[in-house]
Every structure is written in structure tokens, then in C-alpha cells.
C-alpha atoms as a PDB file:
ATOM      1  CA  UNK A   1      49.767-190.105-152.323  1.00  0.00           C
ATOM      2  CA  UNK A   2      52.267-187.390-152.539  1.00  0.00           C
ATOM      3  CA  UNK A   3      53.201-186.037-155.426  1.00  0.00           C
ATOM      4  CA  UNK A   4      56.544-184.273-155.669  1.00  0.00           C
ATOM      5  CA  UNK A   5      57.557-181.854-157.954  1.00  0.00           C
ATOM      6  CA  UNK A   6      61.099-181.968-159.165  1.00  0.00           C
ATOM      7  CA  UNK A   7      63.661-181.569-161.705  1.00  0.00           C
ATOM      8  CA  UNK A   8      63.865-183.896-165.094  1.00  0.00           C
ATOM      9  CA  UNK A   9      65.277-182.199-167.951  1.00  0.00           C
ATOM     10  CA  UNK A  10      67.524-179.591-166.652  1.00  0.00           C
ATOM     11  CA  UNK A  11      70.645-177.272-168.340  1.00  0.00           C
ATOM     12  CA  UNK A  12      73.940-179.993-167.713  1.00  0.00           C
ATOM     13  CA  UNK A  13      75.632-177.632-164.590  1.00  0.00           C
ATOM     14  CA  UNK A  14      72.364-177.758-162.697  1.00  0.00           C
ATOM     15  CA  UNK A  15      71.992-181.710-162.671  1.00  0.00           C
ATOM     16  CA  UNK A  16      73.200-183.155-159.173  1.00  0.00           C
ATOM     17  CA  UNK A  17      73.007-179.223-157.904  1.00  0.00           C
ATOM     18  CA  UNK A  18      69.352-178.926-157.101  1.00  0.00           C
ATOM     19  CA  UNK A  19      66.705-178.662-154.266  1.00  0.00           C
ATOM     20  CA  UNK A  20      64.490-181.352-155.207  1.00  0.00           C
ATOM     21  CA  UNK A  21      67.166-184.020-153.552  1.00  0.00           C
ATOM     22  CA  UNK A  22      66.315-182.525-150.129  1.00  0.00           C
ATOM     23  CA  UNK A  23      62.476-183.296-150.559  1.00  0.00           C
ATOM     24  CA  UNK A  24      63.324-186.298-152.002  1.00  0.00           C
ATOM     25  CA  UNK A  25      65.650-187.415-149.397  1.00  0.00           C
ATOM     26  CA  UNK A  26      63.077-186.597-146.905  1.00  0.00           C
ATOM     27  CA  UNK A  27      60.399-188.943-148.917  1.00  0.00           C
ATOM     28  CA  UNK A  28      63.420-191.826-148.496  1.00  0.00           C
ATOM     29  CA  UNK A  29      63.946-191.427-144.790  1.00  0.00           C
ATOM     30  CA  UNK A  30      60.084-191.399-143.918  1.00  0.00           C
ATOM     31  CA  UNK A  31      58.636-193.859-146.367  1.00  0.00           C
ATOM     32  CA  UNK A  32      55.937-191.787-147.406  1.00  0.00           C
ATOM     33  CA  UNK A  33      54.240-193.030-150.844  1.00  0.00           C
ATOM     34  CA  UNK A  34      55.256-190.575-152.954  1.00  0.00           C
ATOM     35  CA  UNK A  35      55.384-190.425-156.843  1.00  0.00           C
ATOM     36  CA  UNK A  36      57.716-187.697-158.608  1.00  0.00           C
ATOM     37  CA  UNK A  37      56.298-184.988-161.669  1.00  0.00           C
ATOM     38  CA  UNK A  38      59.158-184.432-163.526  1.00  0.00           C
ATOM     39  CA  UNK A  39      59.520-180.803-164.882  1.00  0.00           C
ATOM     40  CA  UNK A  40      60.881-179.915-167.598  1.00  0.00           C
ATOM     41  CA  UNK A  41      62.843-177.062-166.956  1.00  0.00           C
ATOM     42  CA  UNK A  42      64.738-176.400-170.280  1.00  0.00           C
ATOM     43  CA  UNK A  43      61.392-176.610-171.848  1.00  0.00           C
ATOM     44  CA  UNK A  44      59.959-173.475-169.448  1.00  0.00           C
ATOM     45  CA  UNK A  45      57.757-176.012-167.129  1.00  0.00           C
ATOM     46  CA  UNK A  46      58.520-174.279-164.222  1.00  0.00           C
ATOM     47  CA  UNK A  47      57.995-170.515-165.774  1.00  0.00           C
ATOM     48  CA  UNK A  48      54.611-171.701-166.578  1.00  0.00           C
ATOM     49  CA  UNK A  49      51.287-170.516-165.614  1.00  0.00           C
ATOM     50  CA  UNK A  50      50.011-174.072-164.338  1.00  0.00           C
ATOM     51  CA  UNK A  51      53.410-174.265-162.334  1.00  0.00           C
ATOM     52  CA  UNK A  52      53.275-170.975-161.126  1.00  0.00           C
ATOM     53  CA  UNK A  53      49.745-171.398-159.314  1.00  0.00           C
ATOM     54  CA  UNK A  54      51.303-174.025-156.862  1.00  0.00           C
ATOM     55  CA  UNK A  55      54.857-172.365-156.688  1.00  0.00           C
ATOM     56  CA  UNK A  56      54.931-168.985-155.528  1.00  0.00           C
ATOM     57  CA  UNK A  57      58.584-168.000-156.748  1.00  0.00           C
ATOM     58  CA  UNK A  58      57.851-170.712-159.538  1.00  0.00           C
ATOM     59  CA  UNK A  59      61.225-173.054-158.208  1.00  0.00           C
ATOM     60  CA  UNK A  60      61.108-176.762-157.284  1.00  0.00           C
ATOM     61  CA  UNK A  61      60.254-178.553-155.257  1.00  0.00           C
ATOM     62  CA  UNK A  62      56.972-178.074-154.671  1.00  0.00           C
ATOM     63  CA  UNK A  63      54.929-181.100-152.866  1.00  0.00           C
ATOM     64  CA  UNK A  64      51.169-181.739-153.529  1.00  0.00           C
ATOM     65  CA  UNK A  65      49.704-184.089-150.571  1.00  0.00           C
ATOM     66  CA  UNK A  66      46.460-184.789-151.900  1.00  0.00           C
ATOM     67  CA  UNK A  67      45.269-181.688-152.497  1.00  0.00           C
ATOM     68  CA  UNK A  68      47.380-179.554-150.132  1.00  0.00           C
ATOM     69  CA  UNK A  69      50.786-177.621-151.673  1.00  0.00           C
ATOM     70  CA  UNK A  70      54.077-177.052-149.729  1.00  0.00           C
ATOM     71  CA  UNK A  71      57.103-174.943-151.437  1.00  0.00           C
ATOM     72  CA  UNK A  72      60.157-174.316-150.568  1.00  0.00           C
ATOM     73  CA  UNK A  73      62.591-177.111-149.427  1.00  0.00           C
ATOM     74  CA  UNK A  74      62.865-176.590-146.051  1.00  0.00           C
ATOM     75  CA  UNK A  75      58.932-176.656-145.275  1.00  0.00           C
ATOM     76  CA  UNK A  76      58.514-179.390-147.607  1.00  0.00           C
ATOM     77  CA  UNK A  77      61.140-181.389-145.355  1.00  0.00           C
ATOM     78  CA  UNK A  78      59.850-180.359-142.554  1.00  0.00           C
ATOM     79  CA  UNK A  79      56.246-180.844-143.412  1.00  0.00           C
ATOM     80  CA  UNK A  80      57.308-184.142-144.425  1.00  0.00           C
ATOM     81  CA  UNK A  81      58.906-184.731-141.060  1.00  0.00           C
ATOM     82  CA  UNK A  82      55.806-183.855-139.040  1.00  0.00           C
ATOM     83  CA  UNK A  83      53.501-186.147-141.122  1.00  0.00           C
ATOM     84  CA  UNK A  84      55.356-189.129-140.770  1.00  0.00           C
ATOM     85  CA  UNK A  85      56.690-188.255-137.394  1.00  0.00           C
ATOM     86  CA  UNK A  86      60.245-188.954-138.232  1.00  0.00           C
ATOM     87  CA  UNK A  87      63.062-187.075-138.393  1.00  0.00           C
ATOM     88  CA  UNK A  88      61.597-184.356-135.674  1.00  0.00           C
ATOM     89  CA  UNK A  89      61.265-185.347-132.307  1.00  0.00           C
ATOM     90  CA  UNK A  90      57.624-185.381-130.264  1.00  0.00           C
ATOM     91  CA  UNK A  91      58.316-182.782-127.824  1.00  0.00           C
ATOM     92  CA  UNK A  92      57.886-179.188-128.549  1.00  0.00           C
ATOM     93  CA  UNK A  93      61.468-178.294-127.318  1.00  0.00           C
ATOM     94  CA  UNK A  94      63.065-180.637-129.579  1.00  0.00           C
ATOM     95  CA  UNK A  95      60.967-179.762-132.658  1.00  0.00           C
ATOM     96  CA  UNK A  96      62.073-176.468-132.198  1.00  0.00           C
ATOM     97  CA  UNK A  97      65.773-177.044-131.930  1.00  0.00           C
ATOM     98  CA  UNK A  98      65.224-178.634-135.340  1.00  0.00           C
ATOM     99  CA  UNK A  99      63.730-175.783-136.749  1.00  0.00           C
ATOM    100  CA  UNK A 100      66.067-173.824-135.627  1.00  0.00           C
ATOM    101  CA  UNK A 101      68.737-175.557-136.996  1.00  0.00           C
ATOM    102  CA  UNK A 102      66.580-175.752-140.370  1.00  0.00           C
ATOM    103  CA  UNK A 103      66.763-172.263-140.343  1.00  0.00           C
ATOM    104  CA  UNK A 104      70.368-172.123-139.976  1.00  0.00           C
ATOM    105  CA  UNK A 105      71.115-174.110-142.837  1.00  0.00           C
ATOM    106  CA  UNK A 106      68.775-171.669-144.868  1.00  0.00           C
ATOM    107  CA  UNK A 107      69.314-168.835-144.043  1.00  0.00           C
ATOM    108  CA  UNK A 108      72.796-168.005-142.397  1.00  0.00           C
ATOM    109  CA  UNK A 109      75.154-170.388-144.034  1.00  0.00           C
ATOM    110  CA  UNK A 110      73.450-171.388-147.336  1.00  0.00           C
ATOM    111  CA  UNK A 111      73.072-167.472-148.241  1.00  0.00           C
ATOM    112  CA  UNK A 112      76.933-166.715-148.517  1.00  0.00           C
ATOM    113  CA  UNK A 113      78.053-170.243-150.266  1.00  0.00           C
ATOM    114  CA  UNK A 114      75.299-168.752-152.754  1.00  0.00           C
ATOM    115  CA  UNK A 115      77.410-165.634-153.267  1.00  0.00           C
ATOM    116  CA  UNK A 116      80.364-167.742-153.327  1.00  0.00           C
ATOM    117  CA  UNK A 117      79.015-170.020-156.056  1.00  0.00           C
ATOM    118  CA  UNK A 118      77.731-166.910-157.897  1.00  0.00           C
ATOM    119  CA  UNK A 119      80.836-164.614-157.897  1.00  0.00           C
ATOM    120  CA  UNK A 120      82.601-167.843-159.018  1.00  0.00           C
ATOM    121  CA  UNK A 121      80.202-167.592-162.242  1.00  0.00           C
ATOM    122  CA  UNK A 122      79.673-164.541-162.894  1.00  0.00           C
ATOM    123  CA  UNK A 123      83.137-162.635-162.297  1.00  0.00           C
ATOM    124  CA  UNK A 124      85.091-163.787-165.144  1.00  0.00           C
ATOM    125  CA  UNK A 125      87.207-161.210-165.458  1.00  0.00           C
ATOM    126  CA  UNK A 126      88.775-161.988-162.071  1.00  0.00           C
ATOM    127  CA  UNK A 127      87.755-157.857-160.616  1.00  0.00           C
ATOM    128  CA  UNK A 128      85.805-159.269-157.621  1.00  0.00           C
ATOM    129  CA  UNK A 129      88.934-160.185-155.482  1.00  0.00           C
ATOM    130  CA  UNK A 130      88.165-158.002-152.564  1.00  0.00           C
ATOM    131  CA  UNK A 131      84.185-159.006-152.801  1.00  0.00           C
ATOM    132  CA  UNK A 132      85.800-162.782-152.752  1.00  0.00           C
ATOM    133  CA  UNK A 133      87.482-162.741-149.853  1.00  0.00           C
ATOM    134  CA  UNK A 134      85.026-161.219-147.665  1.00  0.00           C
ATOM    135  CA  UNK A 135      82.422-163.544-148.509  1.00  0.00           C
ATOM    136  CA  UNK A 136      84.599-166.196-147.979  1.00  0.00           C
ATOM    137  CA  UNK A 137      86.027-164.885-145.075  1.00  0.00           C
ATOM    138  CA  UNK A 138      81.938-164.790-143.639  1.00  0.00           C
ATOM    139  CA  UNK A 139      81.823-168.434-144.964  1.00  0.00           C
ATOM    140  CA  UNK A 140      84.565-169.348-142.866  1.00  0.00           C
ATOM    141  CA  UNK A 141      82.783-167.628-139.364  1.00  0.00           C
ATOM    142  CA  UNK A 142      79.402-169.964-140.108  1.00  0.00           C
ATOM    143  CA  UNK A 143      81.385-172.878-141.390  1.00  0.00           C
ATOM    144  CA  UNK A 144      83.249-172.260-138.191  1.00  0.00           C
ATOM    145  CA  UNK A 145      80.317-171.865-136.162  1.00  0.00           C
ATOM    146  CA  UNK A 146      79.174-175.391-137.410  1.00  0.00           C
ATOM    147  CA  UNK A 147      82.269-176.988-136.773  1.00  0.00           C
ATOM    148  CA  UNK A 148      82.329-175.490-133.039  1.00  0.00           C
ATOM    149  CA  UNK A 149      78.161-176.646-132.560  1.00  0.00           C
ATOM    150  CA  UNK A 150      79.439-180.294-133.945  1.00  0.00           C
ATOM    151  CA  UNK A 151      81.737-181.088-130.860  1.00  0.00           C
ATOM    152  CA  UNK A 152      80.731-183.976-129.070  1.00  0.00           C
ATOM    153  CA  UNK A 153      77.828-184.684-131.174  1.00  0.00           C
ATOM    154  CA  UNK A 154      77.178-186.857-134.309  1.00  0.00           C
ATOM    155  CA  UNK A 155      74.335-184.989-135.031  1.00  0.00           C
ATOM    156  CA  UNK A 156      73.324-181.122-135.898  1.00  0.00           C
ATOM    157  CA  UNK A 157      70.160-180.398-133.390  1.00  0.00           C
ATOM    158  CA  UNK A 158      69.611-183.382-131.193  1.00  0.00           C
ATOM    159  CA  UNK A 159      71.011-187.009-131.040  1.00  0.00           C
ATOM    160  CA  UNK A 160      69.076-188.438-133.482  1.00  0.00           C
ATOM    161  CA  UNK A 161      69.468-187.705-137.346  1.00  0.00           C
ATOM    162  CA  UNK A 162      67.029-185.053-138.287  1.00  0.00           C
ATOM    163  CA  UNK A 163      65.422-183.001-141.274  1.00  0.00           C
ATOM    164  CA  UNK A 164      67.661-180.301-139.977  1.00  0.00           C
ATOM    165  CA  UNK A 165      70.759-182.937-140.735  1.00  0.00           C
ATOM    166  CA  UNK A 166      68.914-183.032-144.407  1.00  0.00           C
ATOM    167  CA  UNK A 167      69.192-179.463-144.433  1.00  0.00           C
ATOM    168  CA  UNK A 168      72.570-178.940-143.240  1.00  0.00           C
ATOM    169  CA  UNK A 169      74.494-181.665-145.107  1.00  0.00           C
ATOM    170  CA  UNK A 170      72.337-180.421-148.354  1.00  0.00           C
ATOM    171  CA  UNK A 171      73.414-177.165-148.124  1.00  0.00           C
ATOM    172  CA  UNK A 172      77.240-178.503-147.458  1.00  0.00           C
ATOM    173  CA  UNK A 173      77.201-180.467-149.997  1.00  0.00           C
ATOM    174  CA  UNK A 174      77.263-177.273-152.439  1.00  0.00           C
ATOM    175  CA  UNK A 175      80.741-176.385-151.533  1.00  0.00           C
ATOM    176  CA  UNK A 176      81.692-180.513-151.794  1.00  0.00           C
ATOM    177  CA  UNK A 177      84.080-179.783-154.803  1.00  0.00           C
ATOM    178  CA  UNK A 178      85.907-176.449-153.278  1.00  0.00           C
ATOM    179  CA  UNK A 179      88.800-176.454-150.493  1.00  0.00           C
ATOM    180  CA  UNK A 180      86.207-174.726-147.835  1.00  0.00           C
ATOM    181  CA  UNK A 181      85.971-178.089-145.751  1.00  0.00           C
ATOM    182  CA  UNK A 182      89.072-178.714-145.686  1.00  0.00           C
ATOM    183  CA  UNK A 183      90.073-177.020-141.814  1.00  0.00           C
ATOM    184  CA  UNK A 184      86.952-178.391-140.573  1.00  0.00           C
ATOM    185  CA  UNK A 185      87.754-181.773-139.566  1.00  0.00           C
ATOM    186  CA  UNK A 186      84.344-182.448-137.656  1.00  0.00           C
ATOM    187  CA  UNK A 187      82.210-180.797-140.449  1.00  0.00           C
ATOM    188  CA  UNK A 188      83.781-183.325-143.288  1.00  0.00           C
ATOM    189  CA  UNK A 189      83.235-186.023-140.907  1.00  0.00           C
ATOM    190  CA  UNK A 190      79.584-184.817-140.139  1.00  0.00           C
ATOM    191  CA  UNK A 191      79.352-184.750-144.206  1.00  0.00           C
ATOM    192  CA  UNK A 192      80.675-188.229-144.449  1.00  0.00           C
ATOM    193  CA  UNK A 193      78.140-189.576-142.014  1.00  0.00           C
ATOM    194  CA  UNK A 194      75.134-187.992-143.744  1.00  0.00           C
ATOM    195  CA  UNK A 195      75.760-189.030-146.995  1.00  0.00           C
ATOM    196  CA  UNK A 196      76.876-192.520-145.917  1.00  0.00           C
ATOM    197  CA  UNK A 197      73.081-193.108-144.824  1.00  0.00           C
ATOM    198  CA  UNK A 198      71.143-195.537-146.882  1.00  0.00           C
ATOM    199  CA  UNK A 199      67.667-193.478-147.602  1.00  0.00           C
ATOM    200  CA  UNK A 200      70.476-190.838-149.592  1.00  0.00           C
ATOM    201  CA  UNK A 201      71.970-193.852-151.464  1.00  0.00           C
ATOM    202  CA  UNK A 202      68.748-194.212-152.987  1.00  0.00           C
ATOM    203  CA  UNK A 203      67.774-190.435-153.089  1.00  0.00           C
ATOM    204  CA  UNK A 204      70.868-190.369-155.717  1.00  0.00           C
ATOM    205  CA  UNK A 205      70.208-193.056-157.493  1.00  0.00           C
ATOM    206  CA  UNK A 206      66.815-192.144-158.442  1.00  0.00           C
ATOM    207  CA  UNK A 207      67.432-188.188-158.943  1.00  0.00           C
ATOM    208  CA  UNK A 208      70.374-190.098-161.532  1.00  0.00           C
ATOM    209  CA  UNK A 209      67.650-191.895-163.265  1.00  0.00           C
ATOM    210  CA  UNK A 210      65.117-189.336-164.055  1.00  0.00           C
ATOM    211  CA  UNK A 211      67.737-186.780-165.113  1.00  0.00           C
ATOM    212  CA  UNK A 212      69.360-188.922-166.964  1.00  0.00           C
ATOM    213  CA  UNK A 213      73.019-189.308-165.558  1.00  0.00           C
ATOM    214  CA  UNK A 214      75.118-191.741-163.937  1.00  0.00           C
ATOM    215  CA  UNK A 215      75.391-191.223-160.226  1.00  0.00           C
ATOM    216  CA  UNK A 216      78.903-191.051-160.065  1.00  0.00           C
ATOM    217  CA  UNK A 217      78.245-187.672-162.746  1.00  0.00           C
ATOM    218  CA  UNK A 218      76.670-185.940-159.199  1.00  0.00           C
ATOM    219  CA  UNK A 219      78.148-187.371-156.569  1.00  0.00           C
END
């Protein structure tokens, strides 16, 4: 059985914010067996020695498939994908256009929401404006980019729902309570969709449970 690592006692802003719904998600849509360690993060679980031998940057979520380890959420989803052989299609073409899109999500638009989310921390004194705006204003070229890649389909990489759609709407879902969906009429429908699906239903609910909120606290 799988064992996933993920989040249980965690600082209140993090709760409903985390990686760990991805991998979990992933478990829903497959119907792997899967059983969830919850770490206790606000107790130093994941700075830990025994956490740190399976985690190489010592973050969740970290799957354990009988033995063998996966980190980071996009291989875990992805691994997950290619064991259950769902969410990925057969043919080597059309896994790739899912990794690519995988990628995407990663590592060109999830990077600058990031800064976004961390400037809106961090710069409390309001001196960032001109740092603001260009990262928003590079937000705004990938969010386009989505939008533009989203014509005609209902779906990010092929024409089934994918882990790459896990990916994407994941990483959208970070900017859920801001104004940056708002002139991207495909992308919030693309977001409704996604979250609509029954496997994420669940996802929520159970991520609720074991950290101890009410879903509509994350949703």
C-alpha cells in the first residue's frame, strides 16, 4: 500500500495552501490504496532526521510505495499516474505532452504567483511597488499564455483530464482569492471544471479532516 506523507498539524495560514492535496488528489482519481502519515509540522516532523532521509529538501509530500520514495508533487502525481495508468495517456507522444504541461505548471507559472504570494507577505511597508508590478505584469504573460492554450479545449494537454490538469488547476488555485483570474474568462472556467470533479470533492474533505478544519475554511 502507499503511504503518503502529508500535512496534519500545520501553522493556521498554511492549512488549505499546501502540496500534499495534489498527491492526494492524484490517490482520488486513480484509486490506488493509499493510507496518509500525518506530519506534524508545528512540532518540527518534517525538519527531522527520519523525515529528512526520504525527503531531500525535507517538504511534503513525499510517497512511500512499498519500499520505494517519490518527492516532490509533480513526480509523485505523475508517478502515480503511470502506476495506475490513469490520468496519462498510453502513447509516448501523449505522455509527453502531459509532462510537458506538468512542467509548465511548475516551473513557469507557479514560480512568479510564488513571488506574488511572497512580496504580498513580506513587504509590509508597501516599498516593493515597482518589484509588484513587474511580477505581476509576468503573471499576466503566463496566465495569458494559459488562457490562449485553453481555446477550444476543456482540457490543459490532451482531451482527457490529466495529472497535468492536477497540476495546473493546483497551482491556480493559489491565486483563487486575488483579482488575477478575473480577464481570463476560459482560465476561471477551466478552474471551475477541475474543481467541480468528484475525486477533488473528496480530496478536500479528507485534507479538512486530518487538519482539522471545516472545508468551507479552504475552499
Amino acid at each position: 500500500m502507499i503511504t503518503l506523507y502529508g500535512f496534519g498539524r500545520i501553522f493556521p495560514e498554511g492549512r488549505g495552501e499546501t502540496k500534499d492535496l495534489r498527491a492526494q488528489w492524484a490517490l482520488e482519481e486513480t484509486g490506488l490504496p493509499y493510507r496518509v502519515h500525518a506530519l506534524d509540522h508545528t512540532g518540527g516532523e518534517l525538519d527531522g532526521e527520519a523525515f529528512g532521509r526520504i525527503s531531500p529538501f525535507h517538504q511534503a509530500p513525499v510517497i512511500d510505495d512499498d519500499g520505494f520514495i517519490v518527492a516532490e508533487s509533480a513526480a509523485v502525481v505523475l508517478y502515480l499516474a503511470e502506476k495506475a495508468g490513469k490520468l496519462i495517456p498510453g502513447d509516448v507522444q501523449g505522455r509527453t505532452r502531459v509532462v510537458q504541461w506538468c512542467f509548465a505548471a511548475v516551473s513557469t507559472v507557479e514560480p512568479t504567483l510564488v513571488c506574488l504570494d511572497v512580496l504580498e507577505i513580506f513587504d509590509r511597508d508597501g516599498t516593493a511597488h515597482a518589484v509588484k508590478a513587474e511580477v505581476r505584469k509576468l503573471a499576466g504573460r503566463w496566465l495569458g499564455d494559459v488562457e490562449r492554450r485553453l481555446e477550444g479545449r476543456e482540457w490543459i494537454a490532451c482531451d482527457d483530464f490529466t495529472a497535468a490538469d492536477i497540476m495546473m488547476a493546483c497551482v491556480l488555485r493559489s491565486i483563487r482569492k486575488t483579482d488575477l483570474m478575473e480577464p481570463y474568462p476560459r482560465i476561471k472556467a477551466y478552474y471551475e471544471r477541475t474543481f467541480a470533479r468528484p475525486a477533488w470533492q473528496r480530496t478536500l474533505g479528507l485534507y479538512a479532516e486530518r487538519v482539522g478544519v471545516s472545508v468551507d475554511d479552504i475552499r
